[in-house]
C-alpha atoms as a PDB file:
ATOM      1  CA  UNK A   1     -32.932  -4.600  33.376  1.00  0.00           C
ATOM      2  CA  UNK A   2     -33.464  -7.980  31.105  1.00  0.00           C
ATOM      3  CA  UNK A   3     -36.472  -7.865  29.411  1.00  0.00           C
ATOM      4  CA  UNK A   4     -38.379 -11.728  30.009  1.00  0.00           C
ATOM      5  CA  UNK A   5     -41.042 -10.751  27.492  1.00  0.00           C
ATOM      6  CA  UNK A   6     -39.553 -10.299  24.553  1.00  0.00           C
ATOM      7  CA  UNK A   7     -37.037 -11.583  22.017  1.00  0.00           C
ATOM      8  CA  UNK A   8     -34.631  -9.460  20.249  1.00  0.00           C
ATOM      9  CA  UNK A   9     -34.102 -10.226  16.739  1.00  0.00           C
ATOM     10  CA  UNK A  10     -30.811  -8.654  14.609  1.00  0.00           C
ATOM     11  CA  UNK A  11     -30.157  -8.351  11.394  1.00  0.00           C
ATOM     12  CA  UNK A  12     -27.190  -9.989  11.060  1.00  0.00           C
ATOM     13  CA  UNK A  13     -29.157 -13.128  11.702  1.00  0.00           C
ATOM     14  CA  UNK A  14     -29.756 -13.007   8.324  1.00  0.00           C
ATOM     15  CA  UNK A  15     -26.126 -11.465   6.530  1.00  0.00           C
ATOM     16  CA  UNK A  16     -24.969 -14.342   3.759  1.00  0.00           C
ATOM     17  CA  UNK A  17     -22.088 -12.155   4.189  1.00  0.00           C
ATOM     18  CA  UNK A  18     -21.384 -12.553   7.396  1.00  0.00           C
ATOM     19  CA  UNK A  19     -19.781 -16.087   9.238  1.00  0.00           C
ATOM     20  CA  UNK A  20     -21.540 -18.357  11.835  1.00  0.00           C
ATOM     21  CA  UNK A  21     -18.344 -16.752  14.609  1.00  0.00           C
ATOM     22  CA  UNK A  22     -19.330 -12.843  13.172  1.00  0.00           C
ATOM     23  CA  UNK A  23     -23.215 -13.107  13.949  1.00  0.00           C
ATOM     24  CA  UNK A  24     -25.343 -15.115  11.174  1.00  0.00           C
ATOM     25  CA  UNK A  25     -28.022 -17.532  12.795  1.00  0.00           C
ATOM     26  CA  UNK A  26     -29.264 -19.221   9.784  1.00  0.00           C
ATOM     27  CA  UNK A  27     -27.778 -21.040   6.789  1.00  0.00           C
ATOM     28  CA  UNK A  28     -26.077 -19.665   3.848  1.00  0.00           C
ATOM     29  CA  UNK A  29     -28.909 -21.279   1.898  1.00  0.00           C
ATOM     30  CA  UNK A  30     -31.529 -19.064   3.108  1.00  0.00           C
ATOM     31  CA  UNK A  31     -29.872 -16.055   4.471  1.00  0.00           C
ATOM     32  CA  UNK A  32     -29.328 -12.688   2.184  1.00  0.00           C
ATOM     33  CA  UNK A  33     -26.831 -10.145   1.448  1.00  0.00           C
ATOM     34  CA  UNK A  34     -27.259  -7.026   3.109  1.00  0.00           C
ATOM     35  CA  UNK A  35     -30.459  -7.323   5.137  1.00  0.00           C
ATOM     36  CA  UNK A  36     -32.515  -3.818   5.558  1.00  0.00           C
ATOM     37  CA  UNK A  37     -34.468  -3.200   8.730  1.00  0.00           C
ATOM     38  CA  UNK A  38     -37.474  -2.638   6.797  1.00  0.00           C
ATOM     39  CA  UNK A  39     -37.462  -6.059   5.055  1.00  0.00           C
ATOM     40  CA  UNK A  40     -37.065  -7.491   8.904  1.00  0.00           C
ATOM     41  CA  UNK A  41     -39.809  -5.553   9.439  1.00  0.00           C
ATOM     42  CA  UNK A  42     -42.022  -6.476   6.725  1.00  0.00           C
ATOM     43  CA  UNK A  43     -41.215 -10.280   7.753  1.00  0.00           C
ATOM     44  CA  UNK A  44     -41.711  -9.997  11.021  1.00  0.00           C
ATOM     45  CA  UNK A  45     -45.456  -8.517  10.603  1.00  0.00           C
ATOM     46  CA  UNK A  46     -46.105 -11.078   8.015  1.00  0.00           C
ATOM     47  CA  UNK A  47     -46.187 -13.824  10.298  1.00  0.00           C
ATOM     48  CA  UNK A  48     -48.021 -11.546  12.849  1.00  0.00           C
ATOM     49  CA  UNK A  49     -45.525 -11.423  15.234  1.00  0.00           C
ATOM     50  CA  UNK A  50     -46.158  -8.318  17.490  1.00  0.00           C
ATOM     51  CA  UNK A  51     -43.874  -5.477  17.258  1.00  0.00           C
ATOM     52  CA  UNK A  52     -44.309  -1.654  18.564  1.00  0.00           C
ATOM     53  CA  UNK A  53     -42.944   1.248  16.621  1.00  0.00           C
ATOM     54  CA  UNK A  54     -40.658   1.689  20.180  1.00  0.00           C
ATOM     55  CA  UNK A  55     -39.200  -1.950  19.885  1.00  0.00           C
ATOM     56  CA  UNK A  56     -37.243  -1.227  16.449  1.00  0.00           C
ATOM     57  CA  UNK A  57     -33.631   0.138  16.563  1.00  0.00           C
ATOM     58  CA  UNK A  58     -31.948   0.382  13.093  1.00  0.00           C
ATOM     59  CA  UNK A  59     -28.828   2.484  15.088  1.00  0.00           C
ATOM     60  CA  UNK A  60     -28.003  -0.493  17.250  1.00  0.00           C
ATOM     61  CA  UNK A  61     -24.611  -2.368  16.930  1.00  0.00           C
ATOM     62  CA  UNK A  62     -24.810  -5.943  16.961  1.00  0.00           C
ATOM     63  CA  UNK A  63     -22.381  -7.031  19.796  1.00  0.00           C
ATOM     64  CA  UNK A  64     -20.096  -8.956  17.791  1.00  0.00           C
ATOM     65  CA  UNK A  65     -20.041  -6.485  15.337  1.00  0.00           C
ATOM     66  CA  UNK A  66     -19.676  -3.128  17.301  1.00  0.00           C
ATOM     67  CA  UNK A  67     -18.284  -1.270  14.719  1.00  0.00           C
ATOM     68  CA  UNK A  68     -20.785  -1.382  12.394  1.00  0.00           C
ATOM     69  CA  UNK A  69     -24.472   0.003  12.676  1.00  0.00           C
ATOM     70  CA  UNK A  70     -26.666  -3.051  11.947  1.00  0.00           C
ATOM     71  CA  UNK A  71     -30.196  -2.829  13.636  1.00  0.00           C
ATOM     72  CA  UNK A  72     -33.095  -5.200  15.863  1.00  0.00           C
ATOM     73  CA  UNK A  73     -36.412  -5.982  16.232  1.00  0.00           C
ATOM     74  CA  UNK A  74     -37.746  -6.752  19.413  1.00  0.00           C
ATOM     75  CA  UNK A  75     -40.655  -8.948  19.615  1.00  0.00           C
ATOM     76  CA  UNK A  76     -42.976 -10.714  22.153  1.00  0.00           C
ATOM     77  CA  UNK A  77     -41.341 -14.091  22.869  1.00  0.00           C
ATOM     78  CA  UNK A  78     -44.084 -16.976  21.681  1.00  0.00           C
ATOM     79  CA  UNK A  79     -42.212 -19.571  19.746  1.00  0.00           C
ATOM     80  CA  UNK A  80     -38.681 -20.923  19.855  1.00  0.00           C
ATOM     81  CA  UNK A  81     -36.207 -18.125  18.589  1.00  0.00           C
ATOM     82  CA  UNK A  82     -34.343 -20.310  16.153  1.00  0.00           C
ATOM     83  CA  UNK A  83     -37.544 -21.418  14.977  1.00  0.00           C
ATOM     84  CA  UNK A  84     -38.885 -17.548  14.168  1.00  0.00           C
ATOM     85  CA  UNK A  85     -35.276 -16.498  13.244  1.00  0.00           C
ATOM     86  CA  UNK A  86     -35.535 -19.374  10.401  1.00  0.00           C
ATOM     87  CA  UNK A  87     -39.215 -17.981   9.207  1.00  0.00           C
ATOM     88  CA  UNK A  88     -38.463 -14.591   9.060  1.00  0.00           C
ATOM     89  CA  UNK A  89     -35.483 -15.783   6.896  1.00  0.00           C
ATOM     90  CA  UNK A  90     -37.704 -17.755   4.611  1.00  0.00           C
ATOM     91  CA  UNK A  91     -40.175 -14.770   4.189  1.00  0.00           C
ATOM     92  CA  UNK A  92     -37.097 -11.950   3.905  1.00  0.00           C
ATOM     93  CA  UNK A  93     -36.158 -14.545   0.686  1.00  0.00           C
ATOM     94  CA  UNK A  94     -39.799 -14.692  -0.441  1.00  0.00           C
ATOM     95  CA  UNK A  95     -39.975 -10.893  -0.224  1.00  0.00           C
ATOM     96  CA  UNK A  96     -36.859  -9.993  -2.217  1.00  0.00           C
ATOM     97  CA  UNK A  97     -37.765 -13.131  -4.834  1.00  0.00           C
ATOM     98  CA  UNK A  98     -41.237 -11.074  -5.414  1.00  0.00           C
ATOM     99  CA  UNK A  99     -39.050  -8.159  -5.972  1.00  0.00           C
ATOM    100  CA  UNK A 100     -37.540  -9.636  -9.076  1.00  0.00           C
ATOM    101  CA  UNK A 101     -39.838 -10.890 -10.394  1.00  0.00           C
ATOM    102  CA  UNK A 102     -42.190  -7.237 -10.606  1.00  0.00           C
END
């Protein structure tokens, strides 16, 4: 049964590897190579968006995609998806830039 409530959120949203027709949401210029679950993770609950321990599949394949393992987040819906989808980009960038630079 479709879920109303929530928004699911993959990670090939964010693959710079990956083509607008295979899956990615956002632009090259702020999308990554090879996006982990964790770091969608780690986004997501930096901007406080609610997410349960139950609402995170890293085994899922993204439907486009079904032959490789890829991964969601599910998350209430509060905001316009394409407008999360592009923070959690920015912060996934911000993330792996802090990275670096330790």
């Amino acid at each position: 049964m479709k879920d109303y409530d929530h928004q699911i959120i993959w990670l090939d949203y964010f693959n710079k590897n990956l083509s607008r027709k295979k899956g990615r949401k956002v632009g090259k210029n702020i999308s990554v190579y090879d996006p982990t679950i964790q770091e969608l993770i780690g986004a997501s609950k930096s901007l406080e968006l609610e997410i349960s321990d139950e609402n995170i599949n890293n085994q899922a394949r993204y439907p486009r995609r079904s032959f490789v393992k890829s991964g969601y987040v599910m998350i209430s819906k509060s905001k316009n998806k394409s407008t999360i989808v592009n923070q959690i980009a920015k912060k996934i960038i911000e993330t792996r830039q802090q990275k670096h630079k330790d």
